[in-house]
Structures are given as structure tokens and as C-alpha cells.
PDB file of N, CA and C in Angstrom:
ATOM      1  N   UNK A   1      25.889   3.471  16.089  1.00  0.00           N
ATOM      2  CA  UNK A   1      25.231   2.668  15.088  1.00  0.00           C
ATOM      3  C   UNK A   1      24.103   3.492  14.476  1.00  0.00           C
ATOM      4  N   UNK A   2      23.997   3.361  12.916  1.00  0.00           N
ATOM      5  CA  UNK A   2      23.070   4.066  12.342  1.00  0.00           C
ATOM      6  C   UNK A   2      22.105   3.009  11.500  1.00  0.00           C
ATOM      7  N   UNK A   3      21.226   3.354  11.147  1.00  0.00           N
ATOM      8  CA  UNK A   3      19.837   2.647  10.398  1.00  0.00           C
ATOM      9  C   UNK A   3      19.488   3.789   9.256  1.00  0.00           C
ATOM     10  N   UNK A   4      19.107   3.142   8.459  1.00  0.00           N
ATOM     11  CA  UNK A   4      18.455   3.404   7.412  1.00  0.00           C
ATOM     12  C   UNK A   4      17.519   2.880   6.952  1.00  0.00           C
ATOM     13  N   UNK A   5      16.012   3.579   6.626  1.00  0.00           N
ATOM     14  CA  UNK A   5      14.830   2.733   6.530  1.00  0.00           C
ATOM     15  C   UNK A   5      15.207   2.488   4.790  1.00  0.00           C
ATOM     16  N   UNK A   6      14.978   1.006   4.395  1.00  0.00           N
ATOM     17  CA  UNK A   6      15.349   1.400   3.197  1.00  0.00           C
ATOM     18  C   UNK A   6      14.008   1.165   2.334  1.00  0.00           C
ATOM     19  N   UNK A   7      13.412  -0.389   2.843  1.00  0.00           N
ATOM     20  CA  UNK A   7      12.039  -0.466   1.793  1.00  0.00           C
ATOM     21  C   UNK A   7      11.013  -1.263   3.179  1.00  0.00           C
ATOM     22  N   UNK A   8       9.761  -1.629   2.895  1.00  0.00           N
ATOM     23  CA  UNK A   8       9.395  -2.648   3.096  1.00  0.00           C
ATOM     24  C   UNK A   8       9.107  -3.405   2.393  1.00  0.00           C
ATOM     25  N   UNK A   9       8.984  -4.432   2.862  1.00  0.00           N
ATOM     26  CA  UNK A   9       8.801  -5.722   1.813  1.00  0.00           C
ATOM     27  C   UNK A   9       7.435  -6.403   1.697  1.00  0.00           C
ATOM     28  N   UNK A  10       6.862  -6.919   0.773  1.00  0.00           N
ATOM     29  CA  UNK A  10       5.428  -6.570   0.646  1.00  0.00           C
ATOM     30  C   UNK A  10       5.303  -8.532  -0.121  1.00  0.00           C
ATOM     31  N   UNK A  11       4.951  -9.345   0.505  1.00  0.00           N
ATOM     32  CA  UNK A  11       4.514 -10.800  -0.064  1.00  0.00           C
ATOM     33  C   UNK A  11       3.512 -10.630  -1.307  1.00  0.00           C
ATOM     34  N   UNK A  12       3.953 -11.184  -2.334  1.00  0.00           N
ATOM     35  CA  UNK A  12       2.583 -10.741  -3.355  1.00  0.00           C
ATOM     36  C   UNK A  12       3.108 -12.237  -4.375  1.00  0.00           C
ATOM     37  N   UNK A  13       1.580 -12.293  -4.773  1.00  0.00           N
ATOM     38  CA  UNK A  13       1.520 -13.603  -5.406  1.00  0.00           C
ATOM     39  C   UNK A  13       1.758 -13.518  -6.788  1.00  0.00           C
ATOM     40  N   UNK A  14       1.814 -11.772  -7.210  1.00  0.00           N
ATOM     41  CA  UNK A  14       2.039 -11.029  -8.560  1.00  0.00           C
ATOM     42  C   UNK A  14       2.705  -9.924  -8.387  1.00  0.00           C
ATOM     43  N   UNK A  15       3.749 -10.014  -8.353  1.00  0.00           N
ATOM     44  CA  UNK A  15       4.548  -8.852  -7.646  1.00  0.00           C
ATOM     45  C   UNK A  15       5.044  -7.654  -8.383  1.00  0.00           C
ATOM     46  N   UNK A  16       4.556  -7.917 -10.103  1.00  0.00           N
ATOM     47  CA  UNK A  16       4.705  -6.721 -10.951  1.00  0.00           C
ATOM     48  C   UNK A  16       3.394  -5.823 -10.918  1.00  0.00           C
ATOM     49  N   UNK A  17       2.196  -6.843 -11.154  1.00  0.00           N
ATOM     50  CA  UNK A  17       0.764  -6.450 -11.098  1.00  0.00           C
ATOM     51  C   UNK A  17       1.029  -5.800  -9.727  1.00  0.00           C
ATOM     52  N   UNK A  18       0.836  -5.976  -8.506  1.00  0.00           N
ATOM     53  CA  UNK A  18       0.826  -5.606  -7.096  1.00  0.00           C
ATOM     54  C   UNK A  18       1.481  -4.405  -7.042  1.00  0.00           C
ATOM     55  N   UNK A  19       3.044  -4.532  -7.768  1.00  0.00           N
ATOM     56  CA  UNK A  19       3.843  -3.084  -7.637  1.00  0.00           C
ATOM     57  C   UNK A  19       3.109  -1.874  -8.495  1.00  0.00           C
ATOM     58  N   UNK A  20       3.130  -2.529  -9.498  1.00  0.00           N
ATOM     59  CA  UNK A  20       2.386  -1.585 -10.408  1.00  0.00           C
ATOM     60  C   UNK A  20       0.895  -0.974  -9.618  1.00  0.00           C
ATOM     61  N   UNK A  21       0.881  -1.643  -9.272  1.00  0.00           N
ATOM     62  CA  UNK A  21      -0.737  -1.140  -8.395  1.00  0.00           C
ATOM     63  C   UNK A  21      -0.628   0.054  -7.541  1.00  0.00           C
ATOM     64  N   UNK A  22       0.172  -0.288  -6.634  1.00  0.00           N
ATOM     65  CA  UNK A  22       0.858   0.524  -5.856  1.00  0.00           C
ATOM     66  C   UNK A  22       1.794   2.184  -6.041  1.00  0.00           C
ATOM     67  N   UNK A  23       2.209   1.433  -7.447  1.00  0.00           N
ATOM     68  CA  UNK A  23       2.957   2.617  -7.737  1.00  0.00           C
ATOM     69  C   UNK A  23       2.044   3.279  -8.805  1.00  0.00           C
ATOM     70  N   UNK A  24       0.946   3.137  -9.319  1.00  0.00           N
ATOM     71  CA  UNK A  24       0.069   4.333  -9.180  1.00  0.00           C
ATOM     72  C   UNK A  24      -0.485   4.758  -8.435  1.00  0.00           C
ATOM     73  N   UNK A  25      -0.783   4.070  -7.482  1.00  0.00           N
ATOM     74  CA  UNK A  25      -1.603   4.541  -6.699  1.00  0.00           C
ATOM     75  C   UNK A  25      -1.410   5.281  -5.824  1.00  0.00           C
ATOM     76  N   UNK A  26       0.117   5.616  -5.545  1.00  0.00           N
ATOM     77  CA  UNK A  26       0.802   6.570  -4.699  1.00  0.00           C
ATOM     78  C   UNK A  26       1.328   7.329  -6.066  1.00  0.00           C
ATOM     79  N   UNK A  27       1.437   7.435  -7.252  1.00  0.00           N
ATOM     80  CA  UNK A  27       2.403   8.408  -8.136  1.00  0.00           C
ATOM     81  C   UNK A  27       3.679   7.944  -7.918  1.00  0.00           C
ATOM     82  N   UNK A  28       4.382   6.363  -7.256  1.00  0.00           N
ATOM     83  CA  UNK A  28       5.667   6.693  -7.320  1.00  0.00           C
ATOM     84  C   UNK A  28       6.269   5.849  -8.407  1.00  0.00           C
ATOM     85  N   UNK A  29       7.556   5.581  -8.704  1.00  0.00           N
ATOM     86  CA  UNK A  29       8.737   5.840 -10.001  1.00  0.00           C
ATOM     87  C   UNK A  29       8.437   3.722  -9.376  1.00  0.00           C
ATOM     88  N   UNK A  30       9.136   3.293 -10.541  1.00  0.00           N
ATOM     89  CA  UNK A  30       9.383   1.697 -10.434  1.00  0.00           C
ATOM     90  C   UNK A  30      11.111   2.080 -10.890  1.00  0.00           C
ATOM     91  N   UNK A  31      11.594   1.374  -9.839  1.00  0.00           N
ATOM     92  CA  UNK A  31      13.221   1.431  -9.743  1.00  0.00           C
ATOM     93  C   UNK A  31      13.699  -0.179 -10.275  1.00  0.00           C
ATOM     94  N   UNK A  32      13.050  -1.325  -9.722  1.00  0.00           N
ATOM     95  CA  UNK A  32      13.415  -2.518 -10.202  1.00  0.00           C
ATOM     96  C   UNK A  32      11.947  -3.112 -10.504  1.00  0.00           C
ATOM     97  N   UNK A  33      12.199  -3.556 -11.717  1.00  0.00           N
ATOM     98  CA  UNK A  33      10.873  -4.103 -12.294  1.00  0.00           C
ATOM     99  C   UNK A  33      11.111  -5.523 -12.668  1.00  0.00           C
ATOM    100  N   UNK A  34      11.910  -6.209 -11.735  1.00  0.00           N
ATOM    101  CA  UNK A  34      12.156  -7.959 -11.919  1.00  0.00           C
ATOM    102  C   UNK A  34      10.908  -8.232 -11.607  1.00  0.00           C
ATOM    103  N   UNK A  35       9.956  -9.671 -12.082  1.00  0.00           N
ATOM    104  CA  UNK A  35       9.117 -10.343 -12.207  1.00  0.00           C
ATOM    105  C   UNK A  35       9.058 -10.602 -10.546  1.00  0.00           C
ATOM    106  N   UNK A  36      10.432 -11.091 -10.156  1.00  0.00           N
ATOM    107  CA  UNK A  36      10.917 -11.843  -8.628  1.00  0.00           C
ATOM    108  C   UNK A  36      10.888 -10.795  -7.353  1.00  0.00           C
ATOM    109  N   UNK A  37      11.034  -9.364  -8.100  1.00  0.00           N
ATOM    110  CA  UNK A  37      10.906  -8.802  -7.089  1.00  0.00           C
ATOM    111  C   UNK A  37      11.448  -7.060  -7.486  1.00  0.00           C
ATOM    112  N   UNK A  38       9.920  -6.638  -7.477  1.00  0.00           N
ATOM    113  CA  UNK A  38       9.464  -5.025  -7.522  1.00  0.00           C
ATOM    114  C   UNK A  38       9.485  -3.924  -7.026  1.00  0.00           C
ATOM    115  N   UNK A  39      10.187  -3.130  -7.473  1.00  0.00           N
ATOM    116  CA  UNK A  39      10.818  -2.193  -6.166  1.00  0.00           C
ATOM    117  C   UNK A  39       9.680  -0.804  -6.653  1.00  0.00           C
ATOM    118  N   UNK A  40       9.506  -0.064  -6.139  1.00  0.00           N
ATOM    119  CA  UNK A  40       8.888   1.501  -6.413  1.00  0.00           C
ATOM    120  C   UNK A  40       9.074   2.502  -4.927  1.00  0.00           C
ATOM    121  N   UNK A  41       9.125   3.343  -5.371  1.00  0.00           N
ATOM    122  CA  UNK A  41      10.200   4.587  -4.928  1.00  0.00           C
ATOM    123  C   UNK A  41       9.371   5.842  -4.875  1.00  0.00           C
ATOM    124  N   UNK A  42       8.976   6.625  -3.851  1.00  0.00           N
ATOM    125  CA  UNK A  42       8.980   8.381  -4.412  1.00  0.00           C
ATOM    126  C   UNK A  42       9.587   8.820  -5.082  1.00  0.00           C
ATOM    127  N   UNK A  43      10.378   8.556  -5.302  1.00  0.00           N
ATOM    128  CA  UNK A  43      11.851   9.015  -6.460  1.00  0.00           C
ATOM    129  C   UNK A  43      12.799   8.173  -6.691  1.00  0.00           C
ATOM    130  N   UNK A  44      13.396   7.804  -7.566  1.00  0.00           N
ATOM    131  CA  UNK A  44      14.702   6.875  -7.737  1.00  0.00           C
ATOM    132  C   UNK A  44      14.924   6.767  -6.707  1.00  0.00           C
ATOM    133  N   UNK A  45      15.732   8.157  -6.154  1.00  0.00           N
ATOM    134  CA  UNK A  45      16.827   8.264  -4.784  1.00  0.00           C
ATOM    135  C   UNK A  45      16.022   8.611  -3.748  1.00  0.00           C
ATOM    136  N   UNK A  46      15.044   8.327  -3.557  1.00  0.00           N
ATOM    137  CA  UNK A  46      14.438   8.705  -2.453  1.00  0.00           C
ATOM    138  C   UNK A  46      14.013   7.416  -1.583  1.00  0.00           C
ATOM    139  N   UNK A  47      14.375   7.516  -0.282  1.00  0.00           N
ATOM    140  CA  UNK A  47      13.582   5.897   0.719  1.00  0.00           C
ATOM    141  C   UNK A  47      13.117   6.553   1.672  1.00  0.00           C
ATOM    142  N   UNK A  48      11.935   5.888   1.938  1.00  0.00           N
ATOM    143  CA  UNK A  48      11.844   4.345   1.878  1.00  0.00           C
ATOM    144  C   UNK A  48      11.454   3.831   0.243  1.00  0.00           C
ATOM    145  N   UNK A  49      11.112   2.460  -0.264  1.00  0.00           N
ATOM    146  CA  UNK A  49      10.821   2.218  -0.673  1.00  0.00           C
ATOM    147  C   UNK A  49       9.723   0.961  -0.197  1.00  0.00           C
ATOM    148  N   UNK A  50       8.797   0.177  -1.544  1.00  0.00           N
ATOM    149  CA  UNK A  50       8.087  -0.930  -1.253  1.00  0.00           C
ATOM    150  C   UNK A  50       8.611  -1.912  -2.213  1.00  0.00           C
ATOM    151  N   UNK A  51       9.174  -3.240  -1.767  1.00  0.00           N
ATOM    152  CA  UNK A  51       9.601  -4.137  -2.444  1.00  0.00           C
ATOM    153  C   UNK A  51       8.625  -5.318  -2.272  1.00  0.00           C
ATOM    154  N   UNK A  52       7.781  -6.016  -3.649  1.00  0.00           N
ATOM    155  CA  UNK A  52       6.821  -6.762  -3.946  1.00  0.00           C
ATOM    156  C   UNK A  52       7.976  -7.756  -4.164  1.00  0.00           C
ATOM    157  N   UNK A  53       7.810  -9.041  -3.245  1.00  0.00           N
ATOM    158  CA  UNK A  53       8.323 -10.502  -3.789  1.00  0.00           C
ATOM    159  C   UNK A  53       7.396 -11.389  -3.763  1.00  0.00           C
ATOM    160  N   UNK A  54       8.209 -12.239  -4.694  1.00  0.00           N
ATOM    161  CA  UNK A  54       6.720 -13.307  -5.212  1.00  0.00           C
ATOM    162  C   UNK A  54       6.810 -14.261  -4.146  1.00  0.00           C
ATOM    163  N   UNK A  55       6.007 -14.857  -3.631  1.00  0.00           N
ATOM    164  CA  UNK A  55       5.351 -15.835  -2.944  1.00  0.00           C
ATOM    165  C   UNK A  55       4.642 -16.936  -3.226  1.00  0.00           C
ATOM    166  N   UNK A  56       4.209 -18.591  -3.127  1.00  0.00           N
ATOM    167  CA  UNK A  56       3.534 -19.279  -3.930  1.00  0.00           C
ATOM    168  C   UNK A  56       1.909 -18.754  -2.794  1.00  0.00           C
ATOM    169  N   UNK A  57       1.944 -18.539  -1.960  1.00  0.00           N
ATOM    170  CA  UNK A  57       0.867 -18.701  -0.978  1.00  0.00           C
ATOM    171  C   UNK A  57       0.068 -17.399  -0.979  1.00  0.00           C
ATOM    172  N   UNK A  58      -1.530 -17.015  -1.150  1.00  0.00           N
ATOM    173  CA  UNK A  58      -2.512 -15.759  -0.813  1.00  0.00           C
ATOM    174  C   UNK A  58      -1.993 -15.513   0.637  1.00  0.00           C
ATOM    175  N   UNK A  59      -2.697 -14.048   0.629  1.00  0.00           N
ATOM    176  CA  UNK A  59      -3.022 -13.800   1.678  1.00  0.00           C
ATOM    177  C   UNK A  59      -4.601 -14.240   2.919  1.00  0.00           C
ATOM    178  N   UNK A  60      -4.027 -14.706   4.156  1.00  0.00           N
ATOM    179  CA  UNK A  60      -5.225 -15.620   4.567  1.00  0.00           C
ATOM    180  C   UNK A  60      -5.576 -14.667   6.108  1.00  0.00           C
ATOM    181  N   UNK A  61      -4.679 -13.732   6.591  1.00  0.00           N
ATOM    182  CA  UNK A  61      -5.263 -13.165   7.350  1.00  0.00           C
ATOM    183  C   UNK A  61      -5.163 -11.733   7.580  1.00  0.00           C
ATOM    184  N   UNK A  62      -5.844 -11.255   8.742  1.00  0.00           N
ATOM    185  CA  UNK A  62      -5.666  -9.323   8.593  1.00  0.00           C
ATOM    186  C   UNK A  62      -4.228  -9.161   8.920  1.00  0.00           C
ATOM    187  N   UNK A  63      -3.452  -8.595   7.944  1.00  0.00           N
ATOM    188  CA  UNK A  63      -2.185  -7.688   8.324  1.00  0.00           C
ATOM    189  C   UNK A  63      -1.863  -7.143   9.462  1.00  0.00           C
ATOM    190  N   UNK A  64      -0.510  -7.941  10.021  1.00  0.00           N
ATOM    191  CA  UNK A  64      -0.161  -7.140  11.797  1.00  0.00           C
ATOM    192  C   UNK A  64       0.837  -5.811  10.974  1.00  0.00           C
ATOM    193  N   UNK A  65       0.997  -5.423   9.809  1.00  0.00           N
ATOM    194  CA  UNK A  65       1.368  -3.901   9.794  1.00  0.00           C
ATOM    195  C   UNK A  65       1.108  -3.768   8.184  1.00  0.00           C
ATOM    196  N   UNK A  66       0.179  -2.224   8.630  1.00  0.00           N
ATOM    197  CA  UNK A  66      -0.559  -1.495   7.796  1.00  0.00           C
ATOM    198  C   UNK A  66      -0.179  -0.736   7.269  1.00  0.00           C
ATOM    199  N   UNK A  67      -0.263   0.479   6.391  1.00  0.00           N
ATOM    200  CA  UNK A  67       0.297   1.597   6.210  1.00  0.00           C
ATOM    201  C   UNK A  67      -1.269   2.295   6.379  1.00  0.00           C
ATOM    202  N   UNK A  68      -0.785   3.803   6.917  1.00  0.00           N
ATOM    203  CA  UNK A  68      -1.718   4.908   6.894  1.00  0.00           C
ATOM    204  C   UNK A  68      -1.559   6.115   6.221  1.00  0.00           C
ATOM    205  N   UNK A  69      -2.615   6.504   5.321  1.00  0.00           N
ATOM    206  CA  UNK A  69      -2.357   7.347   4.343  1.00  0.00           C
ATOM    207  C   UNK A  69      -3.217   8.791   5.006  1.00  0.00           C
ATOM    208  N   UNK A  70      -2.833  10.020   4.702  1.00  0.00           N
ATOM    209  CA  UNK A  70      -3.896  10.763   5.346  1.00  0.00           C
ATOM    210  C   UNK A  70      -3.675  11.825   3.730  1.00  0.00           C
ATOM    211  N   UNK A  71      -4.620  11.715   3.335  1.00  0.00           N
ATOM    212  CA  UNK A  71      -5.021  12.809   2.019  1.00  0.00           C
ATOM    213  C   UNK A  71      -5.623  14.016   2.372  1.00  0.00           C
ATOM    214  N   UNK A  72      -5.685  14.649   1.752  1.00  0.00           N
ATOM    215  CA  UNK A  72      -6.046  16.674   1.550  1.00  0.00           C
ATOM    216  C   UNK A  72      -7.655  16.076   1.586  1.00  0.00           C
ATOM    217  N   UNK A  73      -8.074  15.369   1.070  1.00  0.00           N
ATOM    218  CA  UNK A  73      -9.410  15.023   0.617  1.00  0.00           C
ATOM    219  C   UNK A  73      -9.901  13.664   0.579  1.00  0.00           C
ATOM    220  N   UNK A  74     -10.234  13.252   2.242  1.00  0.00           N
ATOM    221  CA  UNK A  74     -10.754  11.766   2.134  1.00  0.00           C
ATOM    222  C   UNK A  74     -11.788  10.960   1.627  1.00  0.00           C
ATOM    223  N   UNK A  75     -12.695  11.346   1.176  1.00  0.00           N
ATOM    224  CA  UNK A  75     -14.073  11.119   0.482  1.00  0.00           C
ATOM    225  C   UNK A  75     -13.365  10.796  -0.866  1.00  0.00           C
ATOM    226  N   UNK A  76     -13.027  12.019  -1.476  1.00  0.00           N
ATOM    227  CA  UNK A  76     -12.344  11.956  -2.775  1.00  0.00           C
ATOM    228  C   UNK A  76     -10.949  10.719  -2.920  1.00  0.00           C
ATOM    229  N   UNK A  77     -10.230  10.648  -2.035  1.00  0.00           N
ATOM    230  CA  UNK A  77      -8.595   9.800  -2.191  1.00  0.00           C
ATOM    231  C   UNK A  77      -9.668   7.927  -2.277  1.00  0.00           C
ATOM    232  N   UNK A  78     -10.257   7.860  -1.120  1.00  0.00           N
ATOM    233  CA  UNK A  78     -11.398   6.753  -1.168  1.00  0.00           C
ATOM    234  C   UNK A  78     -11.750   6.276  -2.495  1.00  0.00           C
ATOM    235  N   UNK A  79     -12.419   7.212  -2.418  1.00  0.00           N
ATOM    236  CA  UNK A  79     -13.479   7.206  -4.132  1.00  0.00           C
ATOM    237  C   UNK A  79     -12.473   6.497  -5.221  1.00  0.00           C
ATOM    238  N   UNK A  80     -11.243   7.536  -5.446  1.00  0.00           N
ATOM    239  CA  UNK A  80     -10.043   7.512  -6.198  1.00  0.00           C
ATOM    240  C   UNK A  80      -9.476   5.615  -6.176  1.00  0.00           C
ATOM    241  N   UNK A  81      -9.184   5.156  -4.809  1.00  0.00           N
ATOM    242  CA  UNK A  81      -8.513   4.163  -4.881  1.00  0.00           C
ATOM    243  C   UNK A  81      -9.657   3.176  -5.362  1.00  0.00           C
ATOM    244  N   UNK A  82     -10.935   3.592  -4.295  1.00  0.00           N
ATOM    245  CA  UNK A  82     -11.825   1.985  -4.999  1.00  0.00           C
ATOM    246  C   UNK A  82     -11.649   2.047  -6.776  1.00  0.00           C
ATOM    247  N   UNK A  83     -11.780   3.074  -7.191  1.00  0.00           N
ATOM    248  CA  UNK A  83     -11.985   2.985  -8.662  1.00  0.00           C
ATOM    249  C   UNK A  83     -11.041   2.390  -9.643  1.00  0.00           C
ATOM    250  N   UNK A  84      -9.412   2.534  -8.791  1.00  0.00           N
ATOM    251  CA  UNK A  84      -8.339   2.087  -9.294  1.00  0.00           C
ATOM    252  C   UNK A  84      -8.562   0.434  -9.020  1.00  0.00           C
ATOM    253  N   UNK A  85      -9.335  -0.634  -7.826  1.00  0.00           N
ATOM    254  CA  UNK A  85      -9.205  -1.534  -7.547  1.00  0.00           C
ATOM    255  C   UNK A  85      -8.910  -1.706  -6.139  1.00  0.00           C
ATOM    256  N   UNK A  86      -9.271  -0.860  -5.314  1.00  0.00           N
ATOM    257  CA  UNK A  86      -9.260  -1.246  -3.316  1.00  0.00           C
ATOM    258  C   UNK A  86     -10.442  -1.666  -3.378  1.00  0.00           C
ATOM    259  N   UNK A  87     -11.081  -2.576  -2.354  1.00  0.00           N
ATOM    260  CA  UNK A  87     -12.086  -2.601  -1.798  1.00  0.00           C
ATOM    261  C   UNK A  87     -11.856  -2.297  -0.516  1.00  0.00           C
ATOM    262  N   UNK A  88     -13.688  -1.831   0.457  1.00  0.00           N
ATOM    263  CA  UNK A  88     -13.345  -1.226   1.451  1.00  0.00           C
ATOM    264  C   UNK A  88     -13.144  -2.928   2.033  1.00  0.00           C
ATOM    265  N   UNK A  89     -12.808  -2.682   3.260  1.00  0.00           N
ATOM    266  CA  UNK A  89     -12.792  -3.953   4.413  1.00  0.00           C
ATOM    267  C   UNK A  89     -13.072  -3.579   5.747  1.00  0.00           C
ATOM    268  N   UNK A  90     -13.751  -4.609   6.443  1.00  0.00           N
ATOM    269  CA  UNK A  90     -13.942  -4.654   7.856  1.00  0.00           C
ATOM    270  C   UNK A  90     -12.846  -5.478   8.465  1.00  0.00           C
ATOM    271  N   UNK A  91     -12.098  -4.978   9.336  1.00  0.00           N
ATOM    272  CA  UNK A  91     -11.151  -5.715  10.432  1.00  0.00           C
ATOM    273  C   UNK A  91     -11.701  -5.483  11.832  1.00  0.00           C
ATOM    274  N   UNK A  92     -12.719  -5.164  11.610  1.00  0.00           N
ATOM    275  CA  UNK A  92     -13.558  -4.748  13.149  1.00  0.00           C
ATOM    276  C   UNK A  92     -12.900  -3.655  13.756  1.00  0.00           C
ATOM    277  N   UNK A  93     -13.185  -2.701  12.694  1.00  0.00           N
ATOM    278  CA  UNK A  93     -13.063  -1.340  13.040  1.00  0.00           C
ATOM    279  C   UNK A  93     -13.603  -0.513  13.400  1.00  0.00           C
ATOM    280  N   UNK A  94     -15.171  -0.526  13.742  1.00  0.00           N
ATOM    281  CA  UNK A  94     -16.383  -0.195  14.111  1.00  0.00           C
ATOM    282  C   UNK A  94     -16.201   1.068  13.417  1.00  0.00           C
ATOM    283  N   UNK A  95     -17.260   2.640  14.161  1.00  0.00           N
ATOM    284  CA  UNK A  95     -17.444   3.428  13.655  1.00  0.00           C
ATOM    285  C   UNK A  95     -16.033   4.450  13.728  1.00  0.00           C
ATOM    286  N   UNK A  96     -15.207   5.168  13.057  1.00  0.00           N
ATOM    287  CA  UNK A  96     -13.820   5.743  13.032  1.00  0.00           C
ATOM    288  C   UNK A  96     -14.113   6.307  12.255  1.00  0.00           C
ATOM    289  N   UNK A  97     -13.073   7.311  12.236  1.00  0.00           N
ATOM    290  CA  UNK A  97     -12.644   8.578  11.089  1.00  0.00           C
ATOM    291  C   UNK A  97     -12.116   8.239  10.053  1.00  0.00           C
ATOM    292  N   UNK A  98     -11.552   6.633  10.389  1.00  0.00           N
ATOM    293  CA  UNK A  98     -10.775   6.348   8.978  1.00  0.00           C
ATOM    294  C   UNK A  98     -11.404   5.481   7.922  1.00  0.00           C
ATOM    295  N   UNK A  99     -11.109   5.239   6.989  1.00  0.00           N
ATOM    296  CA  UNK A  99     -11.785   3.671   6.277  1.00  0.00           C
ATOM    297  C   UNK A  99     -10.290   2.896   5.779  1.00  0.00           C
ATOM    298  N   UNK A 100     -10.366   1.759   5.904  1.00  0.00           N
ATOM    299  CA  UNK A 100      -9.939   0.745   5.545  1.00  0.00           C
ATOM    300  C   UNK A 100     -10.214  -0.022   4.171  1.00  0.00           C
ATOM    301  N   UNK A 101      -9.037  -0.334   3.557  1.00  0.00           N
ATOM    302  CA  UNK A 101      -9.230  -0.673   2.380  1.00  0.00           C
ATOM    303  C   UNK A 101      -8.719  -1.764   2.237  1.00  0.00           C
ATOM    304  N   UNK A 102      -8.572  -2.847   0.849  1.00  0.00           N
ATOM    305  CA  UNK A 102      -7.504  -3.750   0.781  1.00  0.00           C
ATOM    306  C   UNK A 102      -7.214  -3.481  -0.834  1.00  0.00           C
ATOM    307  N   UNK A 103      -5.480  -3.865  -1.104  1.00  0.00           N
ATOM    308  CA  UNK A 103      -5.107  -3.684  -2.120  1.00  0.00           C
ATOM    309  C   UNK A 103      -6.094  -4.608  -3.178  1.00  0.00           C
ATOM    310  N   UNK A 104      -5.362  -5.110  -4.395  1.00  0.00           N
ATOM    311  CA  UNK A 104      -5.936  -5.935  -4.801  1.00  0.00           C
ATOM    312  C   UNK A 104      -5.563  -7.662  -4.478  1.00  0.00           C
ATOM    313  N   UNK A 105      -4.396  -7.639  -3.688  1.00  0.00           N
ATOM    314  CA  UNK A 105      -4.112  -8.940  -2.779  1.00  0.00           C
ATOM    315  C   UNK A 105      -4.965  -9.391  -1.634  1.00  0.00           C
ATOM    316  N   UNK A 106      -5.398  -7.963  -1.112  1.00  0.00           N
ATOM    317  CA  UNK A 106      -5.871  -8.064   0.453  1.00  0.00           C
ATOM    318  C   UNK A 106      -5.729  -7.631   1.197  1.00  0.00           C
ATOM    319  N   UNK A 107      -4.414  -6.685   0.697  1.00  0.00           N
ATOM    320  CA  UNK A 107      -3.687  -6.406   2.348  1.00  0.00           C
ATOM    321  C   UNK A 107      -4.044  -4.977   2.441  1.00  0.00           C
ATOM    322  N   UNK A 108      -4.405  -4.849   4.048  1.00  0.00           N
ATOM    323  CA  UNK A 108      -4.982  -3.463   4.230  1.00  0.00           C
ATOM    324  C   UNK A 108      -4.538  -2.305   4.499  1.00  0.00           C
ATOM    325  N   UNK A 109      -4.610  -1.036   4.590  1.00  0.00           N
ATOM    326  CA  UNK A 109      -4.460  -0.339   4.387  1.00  0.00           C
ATOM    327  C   UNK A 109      -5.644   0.822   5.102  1.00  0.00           C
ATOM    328  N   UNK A 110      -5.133   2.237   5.714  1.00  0.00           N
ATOM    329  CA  UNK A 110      -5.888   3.007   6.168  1.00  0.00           C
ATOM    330  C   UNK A 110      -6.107   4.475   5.478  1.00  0.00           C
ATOM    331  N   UNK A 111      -7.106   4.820   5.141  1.00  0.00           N
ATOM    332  CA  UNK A 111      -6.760   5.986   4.777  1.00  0.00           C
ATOM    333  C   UNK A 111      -7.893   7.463   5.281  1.00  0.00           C
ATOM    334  N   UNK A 112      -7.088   7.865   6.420  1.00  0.00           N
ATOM    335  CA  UNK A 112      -7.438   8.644   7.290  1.00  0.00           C
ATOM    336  C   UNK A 112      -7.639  10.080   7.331  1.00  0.00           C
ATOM    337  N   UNK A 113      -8.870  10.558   8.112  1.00  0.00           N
ATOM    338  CA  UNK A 113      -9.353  12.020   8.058  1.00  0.00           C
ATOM    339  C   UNK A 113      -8.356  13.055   8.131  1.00  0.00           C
ATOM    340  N   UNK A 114      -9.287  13.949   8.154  1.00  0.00           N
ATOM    341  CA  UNK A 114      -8.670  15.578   8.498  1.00  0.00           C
ATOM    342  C   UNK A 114      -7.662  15.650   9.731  1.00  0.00           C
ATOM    343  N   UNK A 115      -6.872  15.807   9.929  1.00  0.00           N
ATOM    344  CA  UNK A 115      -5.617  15.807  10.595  1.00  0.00           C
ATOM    345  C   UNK A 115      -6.331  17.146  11.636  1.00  0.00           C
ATOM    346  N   UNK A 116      -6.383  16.601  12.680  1.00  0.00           N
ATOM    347  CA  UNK A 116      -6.830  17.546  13.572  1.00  0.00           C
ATOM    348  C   UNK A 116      -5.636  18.734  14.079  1.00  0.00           C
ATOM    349  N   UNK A 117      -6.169  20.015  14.845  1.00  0.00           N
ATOM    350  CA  UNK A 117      -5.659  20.699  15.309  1.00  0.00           C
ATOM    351  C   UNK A 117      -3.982  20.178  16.318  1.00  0.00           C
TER     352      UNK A 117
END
């Protein structure tokens, strides 16, 4: 038996706005741009992907799965996303290497230091 990761699926109450968010904010391609449900891609043919479906309900608590980003330049990738629309967030993360963000839904997100030795 084989698997293939193909997308995750991402609850959003605006799921073009949300994709679109996303898919600048990583540089990747929009493969399906239905209202109902938003696909974006590293590449057309490339997976995984993130699929935004609409939902009537916000988001009301901290995310049991995150994604972690680790950039060439964390100060700078930070800087970069708040400006696009992250805010930082506390999930009671105390003092760490990483910071925590939330999209513009809520949902969080890590985006982590220098990749050690």
C-alpha cells in the first residue's frame, strides 16, 4: 500500500481571500480558484498542496496542527509576513527561538530560527 500526501485542508470562512493570502505568502501558483474551495500549489504539479474550504463558523481555538516555516532570515521573513497581514500570537510559548504568528483567520503558524548544526 502506497500514500500520497496530496493537500491539507485548511477551514476558512473566505477561502479565496485566505488562499490568496497564503499563496503569496509562500510564492505559490493557485491551481483551483472555486469560491467553495481553493487550492494553491508550489507548482501546478507539485504536492503537497493547501486546500481553503468555506465554512459558516470562525476560528475559536489554538490549532492542534501547525505548519513550521524555517527562512534564510528570521527577523526579516517575520517582519515580511506581519506586513502582508500575520499577527504575532501567544499560545503559551514562553521564551523560544521561534515566533508564532496567525494568518489573517487565526490560525497559527511557526516561523523558526537558524537551523542549527
Amino acid at each position: 500500500m502506497a500514500l500520497e500526501w496530496e493537500q491539507v485542508v485548511v477551514d476558512a470562512r473566505d477561502p479565496v481571500a485566505l488562499g490568496q493570502w497564503w499563496a503569496e505568502a509562500l510564492g505559490w501558483v493557485v491551481v483551483e480558484p472555486s469560491p467553495e474551495e481553493f487550492e494553491i500549489r508550489p507548482a501546478p504539479d507539485r504536492l503537497p498542496g493547501l486546500l481553503f474550504v468555506q465554512v459558516e463558523e470562525g476560528k475559536t481555538v489554538k490549532n492542534r496542527l501547525h505548519p513550521d516555516f524555517r527562512p534564510d532570515d528570521q527577523g526579516a521573513e517575520v517582519a515580511r509576513l506581519v506586513a502582508h497581514g500575520a499577527r504575532p500570537v501567544d499560545v503559551g510559548q514562553g521564551d523560544q527561538s521561534f515566533v508564532v504568528l496567525a494568518d489573517p483567520e487565526g490560525n497559527e503558524f511557526c516561523v523558526l530560527g537558524q537551523r542549527r548544526p
